[in-house]
N, C-alpha and C. Protein backbone atom coordinates (compact mmCIF):
# COMPACT_ATOMS: atom_id res chain seq x y z
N UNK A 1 8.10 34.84 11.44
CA UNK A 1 8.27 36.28 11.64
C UNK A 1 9.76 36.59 11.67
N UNK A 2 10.41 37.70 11.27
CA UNK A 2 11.23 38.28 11.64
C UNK A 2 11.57 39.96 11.84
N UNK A 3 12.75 40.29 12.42
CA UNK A 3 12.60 41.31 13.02
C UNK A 3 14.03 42.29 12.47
N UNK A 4 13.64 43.44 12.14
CA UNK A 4 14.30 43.94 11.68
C UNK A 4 14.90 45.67 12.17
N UNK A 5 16.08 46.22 12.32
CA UNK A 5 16.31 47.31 13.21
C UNK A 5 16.58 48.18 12.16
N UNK A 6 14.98 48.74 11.61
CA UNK A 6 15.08 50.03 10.61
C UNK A 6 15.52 51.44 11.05
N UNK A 7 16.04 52.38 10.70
CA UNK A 7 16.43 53.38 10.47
C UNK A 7 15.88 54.80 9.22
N UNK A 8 15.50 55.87 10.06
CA UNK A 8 15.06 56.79 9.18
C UNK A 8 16.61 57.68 8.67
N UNK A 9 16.25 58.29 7.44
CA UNK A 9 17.13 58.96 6.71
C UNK A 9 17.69 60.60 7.43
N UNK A 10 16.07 61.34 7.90
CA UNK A 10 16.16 62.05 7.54
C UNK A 10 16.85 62.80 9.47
N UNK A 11 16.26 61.57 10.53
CA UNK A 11 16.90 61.76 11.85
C UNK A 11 17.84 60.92 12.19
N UNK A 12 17.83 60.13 11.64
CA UNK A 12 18.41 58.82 12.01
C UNK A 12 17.72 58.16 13.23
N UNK A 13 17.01 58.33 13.12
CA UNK A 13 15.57 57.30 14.40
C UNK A 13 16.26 55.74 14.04
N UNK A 14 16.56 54.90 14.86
CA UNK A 14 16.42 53.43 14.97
C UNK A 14 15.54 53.11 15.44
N UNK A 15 14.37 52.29 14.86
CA UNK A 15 13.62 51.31 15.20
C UNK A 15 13.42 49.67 14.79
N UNK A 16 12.29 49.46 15.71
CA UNK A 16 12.46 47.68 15.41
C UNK A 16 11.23 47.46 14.66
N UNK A 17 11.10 46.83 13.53
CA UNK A 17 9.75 46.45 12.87
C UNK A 17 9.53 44.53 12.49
N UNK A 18 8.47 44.35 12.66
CA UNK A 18 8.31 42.70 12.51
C UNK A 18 7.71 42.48 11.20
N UNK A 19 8.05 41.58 10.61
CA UNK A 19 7.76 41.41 9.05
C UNK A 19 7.52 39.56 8.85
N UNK A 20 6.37 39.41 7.88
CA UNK A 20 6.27 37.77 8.04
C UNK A 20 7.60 36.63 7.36
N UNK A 21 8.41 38.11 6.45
CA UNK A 21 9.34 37.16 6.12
C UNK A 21 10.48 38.74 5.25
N UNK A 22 11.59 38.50 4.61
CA UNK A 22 12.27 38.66 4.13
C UNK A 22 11.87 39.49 2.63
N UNK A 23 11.08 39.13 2.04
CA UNK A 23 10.06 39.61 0.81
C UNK A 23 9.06 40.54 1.58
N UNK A 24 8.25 40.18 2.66
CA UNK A 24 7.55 41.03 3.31
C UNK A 24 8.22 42.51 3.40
N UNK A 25 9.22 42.40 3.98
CA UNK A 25 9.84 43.65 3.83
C UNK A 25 10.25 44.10 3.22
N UNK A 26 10.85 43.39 1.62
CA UNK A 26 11.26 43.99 0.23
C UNK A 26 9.89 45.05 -0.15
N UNK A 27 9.43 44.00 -0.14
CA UNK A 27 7.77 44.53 -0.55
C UNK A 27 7.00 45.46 -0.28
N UNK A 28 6.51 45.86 0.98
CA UNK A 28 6.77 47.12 1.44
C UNK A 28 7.51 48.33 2.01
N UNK A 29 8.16 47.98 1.45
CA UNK A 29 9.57 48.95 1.03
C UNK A 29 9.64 49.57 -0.46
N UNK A 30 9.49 48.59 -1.20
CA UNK A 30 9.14 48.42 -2.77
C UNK A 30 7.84 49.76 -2.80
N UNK A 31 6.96 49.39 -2.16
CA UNK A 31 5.62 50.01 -2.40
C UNK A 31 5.73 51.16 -1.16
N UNK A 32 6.18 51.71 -0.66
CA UNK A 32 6.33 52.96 -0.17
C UNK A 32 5.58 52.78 1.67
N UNK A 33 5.39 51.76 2.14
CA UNK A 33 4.35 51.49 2.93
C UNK A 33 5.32 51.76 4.06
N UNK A 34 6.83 51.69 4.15
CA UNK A 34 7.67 51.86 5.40
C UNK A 34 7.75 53.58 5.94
N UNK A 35 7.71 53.81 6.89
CA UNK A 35 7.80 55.02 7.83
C UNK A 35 8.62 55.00 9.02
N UNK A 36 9.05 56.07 9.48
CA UNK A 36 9.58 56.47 10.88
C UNK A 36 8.57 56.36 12.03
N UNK A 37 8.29 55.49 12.98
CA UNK A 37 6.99 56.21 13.44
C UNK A 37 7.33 57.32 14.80
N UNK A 38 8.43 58.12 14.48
CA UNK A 38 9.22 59.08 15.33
C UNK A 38 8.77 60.23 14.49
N UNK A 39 9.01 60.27 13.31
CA UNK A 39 8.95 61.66 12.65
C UNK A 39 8.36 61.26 11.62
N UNK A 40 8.15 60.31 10.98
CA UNK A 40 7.33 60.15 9.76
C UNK A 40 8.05 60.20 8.61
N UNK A 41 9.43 60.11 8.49
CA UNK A 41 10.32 59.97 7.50
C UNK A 41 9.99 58.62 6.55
N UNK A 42 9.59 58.96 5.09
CA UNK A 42 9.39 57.48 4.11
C UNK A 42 10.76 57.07 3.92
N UNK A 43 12.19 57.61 3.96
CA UNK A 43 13.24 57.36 3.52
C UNK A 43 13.49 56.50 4.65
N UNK A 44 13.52 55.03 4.59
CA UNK A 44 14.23 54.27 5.91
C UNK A 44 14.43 52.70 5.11
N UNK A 45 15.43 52.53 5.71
CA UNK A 45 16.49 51.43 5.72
C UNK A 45 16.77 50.78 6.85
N UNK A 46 17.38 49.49 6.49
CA UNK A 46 17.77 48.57 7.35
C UNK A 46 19.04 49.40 8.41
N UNK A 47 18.90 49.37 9.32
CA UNK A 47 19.87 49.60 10.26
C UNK A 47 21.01 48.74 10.14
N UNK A 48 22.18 48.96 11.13
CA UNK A 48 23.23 47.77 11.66
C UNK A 48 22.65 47.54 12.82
N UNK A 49 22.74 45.71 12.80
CA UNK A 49 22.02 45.03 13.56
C UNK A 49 22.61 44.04 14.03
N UNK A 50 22.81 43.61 15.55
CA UNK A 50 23.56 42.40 15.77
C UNK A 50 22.57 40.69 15.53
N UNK A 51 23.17 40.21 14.64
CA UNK A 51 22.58 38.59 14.18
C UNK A 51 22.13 38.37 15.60
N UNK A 52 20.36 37.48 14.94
CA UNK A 52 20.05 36.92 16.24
C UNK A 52 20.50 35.31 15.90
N UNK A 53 21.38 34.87 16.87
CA UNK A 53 21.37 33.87 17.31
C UNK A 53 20.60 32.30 18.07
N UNK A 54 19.92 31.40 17.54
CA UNK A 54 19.33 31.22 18.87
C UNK A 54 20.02 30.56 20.04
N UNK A 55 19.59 30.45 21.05
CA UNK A 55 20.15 29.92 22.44
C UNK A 55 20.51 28.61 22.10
N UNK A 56 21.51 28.10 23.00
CA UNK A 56 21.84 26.18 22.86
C UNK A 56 21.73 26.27 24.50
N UNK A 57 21.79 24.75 24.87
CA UNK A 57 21.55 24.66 26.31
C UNK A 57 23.05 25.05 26.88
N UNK A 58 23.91 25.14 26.33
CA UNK A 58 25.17 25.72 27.19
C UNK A 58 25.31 26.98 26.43
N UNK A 59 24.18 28.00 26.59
CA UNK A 59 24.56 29.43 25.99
C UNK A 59 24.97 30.38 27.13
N UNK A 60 25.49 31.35 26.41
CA UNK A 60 26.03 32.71 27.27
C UNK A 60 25.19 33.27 28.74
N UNK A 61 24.00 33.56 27.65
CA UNK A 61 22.84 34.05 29.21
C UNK A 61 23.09 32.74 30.53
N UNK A 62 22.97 31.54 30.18
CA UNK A 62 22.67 30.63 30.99
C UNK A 62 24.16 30.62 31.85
N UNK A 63 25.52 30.67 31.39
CA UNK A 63 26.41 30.56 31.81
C UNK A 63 26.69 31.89 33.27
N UNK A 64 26.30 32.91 32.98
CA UNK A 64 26.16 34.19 33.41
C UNK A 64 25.82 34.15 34.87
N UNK A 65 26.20 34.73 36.02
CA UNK A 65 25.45 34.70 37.19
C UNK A 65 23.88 35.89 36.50
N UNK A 66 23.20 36.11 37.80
CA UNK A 66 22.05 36.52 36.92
C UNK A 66 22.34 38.31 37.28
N UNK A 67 23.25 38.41 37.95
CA UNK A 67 23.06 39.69 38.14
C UNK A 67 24.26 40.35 37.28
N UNK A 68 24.62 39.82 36.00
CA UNK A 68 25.90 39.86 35.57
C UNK A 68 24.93 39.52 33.95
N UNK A 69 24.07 39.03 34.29
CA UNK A 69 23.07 38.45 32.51
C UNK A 69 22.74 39.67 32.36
N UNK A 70 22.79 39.76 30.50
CA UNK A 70 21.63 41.10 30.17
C UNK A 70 20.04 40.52 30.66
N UNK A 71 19.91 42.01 30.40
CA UNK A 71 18.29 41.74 30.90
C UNK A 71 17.33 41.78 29.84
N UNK A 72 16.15 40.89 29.49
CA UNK A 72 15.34 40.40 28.93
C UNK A 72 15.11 41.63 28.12
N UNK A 73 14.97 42.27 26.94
CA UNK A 73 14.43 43.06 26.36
C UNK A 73 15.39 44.12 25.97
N UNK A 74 16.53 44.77 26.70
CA UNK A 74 17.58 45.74 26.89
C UNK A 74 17.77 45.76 25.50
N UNK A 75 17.52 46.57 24.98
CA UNK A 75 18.61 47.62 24.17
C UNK A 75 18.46 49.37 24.13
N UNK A 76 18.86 49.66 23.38
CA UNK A 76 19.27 50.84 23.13
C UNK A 76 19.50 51.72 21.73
N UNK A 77 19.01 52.91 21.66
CA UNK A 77 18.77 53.42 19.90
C UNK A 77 20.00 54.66 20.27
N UNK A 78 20.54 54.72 19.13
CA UNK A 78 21.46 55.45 19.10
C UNK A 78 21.64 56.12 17.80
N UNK A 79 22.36 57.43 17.79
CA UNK A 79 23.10 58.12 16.37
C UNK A 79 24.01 57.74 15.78
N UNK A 80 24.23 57.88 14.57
CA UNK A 80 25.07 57.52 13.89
C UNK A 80 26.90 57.54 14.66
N UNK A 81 26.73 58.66 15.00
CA UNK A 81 27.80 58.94 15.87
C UNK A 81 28.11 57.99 17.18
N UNK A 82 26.76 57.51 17.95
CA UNK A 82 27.00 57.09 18.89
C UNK A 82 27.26 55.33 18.44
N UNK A 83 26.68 55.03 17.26
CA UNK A 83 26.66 53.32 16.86
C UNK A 83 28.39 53.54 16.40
N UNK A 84 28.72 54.58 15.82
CA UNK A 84 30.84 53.97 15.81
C UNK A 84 31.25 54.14 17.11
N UNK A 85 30.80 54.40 18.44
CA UNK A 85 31.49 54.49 19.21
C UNK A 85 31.51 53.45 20.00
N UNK A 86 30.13 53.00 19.91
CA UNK A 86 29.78 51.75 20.66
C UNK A 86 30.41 50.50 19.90
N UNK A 87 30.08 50.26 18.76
CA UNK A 87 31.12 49.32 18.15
C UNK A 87 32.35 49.13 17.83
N UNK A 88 33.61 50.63 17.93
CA UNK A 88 34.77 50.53 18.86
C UNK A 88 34.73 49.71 20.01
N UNK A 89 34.19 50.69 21.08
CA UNK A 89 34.06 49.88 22.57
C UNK A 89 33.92 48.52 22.39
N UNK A 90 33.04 47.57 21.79
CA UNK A 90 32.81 46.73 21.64
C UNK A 90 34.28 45.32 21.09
N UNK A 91 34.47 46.28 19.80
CA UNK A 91 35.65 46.03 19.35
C UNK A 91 36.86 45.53 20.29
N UNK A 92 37.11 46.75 21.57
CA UNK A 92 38.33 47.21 22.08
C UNK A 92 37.79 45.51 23.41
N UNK A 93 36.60 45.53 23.77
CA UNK A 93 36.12 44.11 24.65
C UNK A 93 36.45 43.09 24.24
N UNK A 94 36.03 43.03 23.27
CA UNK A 94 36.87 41.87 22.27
C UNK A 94 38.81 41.64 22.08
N UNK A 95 38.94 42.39 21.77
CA UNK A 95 40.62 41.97 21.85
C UNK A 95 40.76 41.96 23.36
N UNK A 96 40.82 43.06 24.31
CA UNK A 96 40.91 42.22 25.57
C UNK A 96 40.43 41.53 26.16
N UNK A 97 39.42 40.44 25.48
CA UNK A 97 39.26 38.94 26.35
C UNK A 97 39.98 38.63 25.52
N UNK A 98 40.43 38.62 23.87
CA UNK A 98 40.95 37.73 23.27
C UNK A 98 42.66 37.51 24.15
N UNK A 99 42.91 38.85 24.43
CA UNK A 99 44.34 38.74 25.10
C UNK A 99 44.62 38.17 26.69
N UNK A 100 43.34 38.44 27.35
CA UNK A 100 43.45 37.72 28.61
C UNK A 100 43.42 36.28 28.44
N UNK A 101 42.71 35.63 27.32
CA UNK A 101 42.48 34.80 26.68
C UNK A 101 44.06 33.74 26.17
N UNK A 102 44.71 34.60 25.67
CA UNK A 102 46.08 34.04 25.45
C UNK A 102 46.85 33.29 26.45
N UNK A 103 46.90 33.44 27.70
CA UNK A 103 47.41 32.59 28.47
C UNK A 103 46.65 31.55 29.43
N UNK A 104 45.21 31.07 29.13
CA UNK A 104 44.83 30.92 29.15
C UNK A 104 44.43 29.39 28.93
N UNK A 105 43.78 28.42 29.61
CA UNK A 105 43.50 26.75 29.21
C UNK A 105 42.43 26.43 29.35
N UNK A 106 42.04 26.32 27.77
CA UNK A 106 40.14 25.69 27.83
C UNK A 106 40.33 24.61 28.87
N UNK A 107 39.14 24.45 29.16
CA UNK A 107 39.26 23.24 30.43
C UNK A 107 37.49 22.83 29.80
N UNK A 108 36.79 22.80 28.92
CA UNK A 108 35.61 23.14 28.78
C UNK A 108 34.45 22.97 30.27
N UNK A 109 33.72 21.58 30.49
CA UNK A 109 32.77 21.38 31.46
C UNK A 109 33.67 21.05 32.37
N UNK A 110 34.75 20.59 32.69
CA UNK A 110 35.38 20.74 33.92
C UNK A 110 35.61 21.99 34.39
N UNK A 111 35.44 23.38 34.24
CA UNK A 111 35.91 24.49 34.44
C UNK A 111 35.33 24.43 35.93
N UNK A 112 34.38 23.74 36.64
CA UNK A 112 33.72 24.34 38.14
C UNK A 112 34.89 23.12 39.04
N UNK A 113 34.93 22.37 38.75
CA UNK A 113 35.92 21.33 39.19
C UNK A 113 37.34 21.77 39.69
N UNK A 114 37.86 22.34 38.39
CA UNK A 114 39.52 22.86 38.39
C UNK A 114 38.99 24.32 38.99
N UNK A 115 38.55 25.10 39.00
CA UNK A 115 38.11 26.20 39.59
C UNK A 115 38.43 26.62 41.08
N UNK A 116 37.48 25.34 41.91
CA UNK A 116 37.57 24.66 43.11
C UNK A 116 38.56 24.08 43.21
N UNK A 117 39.61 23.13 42.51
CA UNK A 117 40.56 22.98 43.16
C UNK A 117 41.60 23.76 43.56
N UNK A 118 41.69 24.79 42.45
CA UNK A 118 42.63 25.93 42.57
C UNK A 118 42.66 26.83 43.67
N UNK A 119 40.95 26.64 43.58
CA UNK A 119 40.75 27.98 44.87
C UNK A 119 41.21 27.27 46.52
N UNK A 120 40.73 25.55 46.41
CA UNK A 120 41.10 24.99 47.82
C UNK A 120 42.24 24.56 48.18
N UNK A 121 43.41 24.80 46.84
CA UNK A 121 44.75 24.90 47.17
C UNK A 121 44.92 23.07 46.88
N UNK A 122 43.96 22.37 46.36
CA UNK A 122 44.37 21.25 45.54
C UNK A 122 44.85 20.97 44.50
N UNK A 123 45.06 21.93 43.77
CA UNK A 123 45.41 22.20 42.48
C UNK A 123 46.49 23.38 41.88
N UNK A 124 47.54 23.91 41.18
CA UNK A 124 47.95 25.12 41.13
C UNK A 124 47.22 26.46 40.55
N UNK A 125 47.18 27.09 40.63
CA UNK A 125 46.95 27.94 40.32
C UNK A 125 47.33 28.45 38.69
N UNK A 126 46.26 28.59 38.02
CA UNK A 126 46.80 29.11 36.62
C UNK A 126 45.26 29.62 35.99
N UNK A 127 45.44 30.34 34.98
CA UNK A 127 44.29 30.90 34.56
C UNK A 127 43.77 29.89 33.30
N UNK A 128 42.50 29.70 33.71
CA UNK A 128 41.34 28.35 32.85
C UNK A 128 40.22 29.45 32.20
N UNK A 129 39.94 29.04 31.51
CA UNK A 129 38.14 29.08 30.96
C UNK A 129 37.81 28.00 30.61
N UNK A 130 36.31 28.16 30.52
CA UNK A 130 35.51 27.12 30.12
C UNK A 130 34.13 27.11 30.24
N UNK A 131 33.13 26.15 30.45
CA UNK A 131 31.81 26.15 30.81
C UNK A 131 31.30 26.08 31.70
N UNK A 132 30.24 26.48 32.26
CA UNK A 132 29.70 26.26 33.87
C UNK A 132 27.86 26.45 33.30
N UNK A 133 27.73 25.47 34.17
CA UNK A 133 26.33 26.32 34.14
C UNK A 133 25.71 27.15 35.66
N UNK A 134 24.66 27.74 35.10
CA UNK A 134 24.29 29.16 35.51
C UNK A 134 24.28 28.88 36.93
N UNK A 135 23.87 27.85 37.54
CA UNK A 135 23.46 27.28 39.40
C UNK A 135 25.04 27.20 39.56
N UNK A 136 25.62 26.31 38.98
CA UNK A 136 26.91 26.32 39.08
C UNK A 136 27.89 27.25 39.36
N UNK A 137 27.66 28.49 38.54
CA UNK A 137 28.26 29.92 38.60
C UNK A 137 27.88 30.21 39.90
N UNK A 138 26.63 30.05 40.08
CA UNK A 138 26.23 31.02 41.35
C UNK A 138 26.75 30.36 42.42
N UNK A 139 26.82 29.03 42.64
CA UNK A 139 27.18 27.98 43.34
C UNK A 139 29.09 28.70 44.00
N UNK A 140 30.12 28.71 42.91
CA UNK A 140 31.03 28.69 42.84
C UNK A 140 31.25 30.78 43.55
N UNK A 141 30.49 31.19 42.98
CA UNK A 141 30.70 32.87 43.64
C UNK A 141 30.25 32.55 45.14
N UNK A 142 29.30 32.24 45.17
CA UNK A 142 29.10 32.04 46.93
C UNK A 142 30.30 30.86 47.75
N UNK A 143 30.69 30.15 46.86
CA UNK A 143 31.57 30.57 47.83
C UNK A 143 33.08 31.00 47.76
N UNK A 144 33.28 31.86 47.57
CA UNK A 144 34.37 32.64 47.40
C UNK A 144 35.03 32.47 46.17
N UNK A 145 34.66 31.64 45.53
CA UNK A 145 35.64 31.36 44.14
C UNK A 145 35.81 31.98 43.39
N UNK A 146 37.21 32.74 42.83
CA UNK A 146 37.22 33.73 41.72
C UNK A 146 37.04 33.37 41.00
N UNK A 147 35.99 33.89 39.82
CA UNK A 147 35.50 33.39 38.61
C UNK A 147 34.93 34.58 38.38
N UNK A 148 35.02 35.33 36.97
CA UNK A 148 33.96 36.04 36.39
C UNK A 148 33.37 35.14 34.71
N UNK A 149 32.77 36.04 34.17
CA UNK A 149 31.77 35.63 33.24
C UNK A 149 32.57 36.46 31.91
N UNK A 150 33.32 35.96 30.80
CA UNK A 150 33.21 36.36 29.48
C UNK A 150 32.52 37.54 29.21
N UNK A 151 32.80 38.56 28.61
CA UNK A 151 31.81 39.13 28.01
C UNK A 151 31.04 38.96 26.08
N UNK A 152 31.81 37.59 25.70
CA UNK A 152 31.43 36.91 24.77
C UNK A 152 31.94 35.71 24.62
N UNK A 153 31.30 34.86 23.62
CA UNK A 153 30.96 33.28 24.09
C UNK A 153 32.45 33.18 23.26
N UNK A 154 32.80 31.67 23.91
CA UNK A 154 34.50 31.25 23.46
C UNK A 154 33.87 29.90 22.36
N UNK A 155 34.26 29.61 21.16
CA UNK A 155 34.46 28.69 20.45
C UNK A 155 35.53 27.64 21.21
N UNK A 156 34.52 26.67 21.73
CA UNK A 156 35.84 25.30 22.13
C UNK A 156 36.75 24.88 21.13
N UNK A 157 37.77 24.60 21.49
CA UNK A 157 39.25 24.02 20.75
C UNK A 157 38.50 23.19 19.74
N UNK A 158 37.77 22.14 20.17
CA UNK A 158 38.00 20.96 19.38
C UNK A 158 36.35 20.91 18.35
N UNK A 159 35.63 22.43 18.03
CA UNK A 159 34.50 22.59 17.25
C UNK A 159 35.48 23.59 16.30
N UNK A 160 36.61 24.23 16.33
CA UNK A 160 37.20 24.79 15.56
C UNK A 160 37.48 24.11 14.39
N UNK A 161 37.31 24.76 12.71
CA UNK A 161 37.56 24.14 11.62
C UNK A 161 39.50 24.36 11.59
């Protein structure tokens, strides 16, 4: 199966439709069978859609405290108007982690380690990223440790081409 975030012409309705494959949806598209089911518009197209990814065991959600994770299902349909604004915003998140990012020292799975030492005054102080997992995160906020969560996943140094 896959899933696709169609769009009508004539409101700009975003919706989500499931299709058994890639041709499935040429196909009825081809043959007139696609609709709005907001207004009933035949004119509809593929939306802009963020790639699904799948999860690895050191993914984003998992890294996340849980009250800081998106939540299971969340999204949101928007106008034309409102999808450039949101993908600015998005944009503008991106360069500032990339720039907080700049002074910055992957530390990858040691990140809860050096974290704690910094915070217990064993270590100096300097700004790290890296990996944690999710018990870990929560582990490290309780107790007092400054740490927040990325708002997108970092490519480690040494998987870079």
């Amino acid at each position: 199966m896959i899933v696709f975030d169609l769009k009508c012409q004539s409101q700009g309705h975003v919706f989500e439709a499931w299709f058994g494959s890639s041709a499935d949806y040429e196909d009825q598209k081809r043959r007139g069978l696609l609709s709005c089911p907001l207004c009933g518009d035949a004119e509809v197209g593929k939306a802009v859609m963020a790639p699904a990814v799948a999860p690895k065991g050191n993914s984003r959600a998992e890294a996340l405290p849980a009250q800081l994770a998106p939540s299971d299902g969340a999204s949101i349909a928007m106008g034309a108007g409102e999808e450039a604004k949101m993908r600015e915003l998005i944009q503008a998140l991106a360069r500032a982690q990339q720039k907080a990012l700049e002074g910055s020292t992957w530390v990858g799975r040691g990140f809860a380690e050096q974290a704690r030492a910094m915070h217990y005054g064993e270590q100096d102080r300097s700004s790290i990223h890296g990996e944690v997992a999710l018990e870990e995160a929560r582990a490290l906020i309780a107790e007092g440790v400054e740490v927040a969560p990325l708002p997108f996943p970092v490519v480690p140094p040494e998987v870079k081409n």
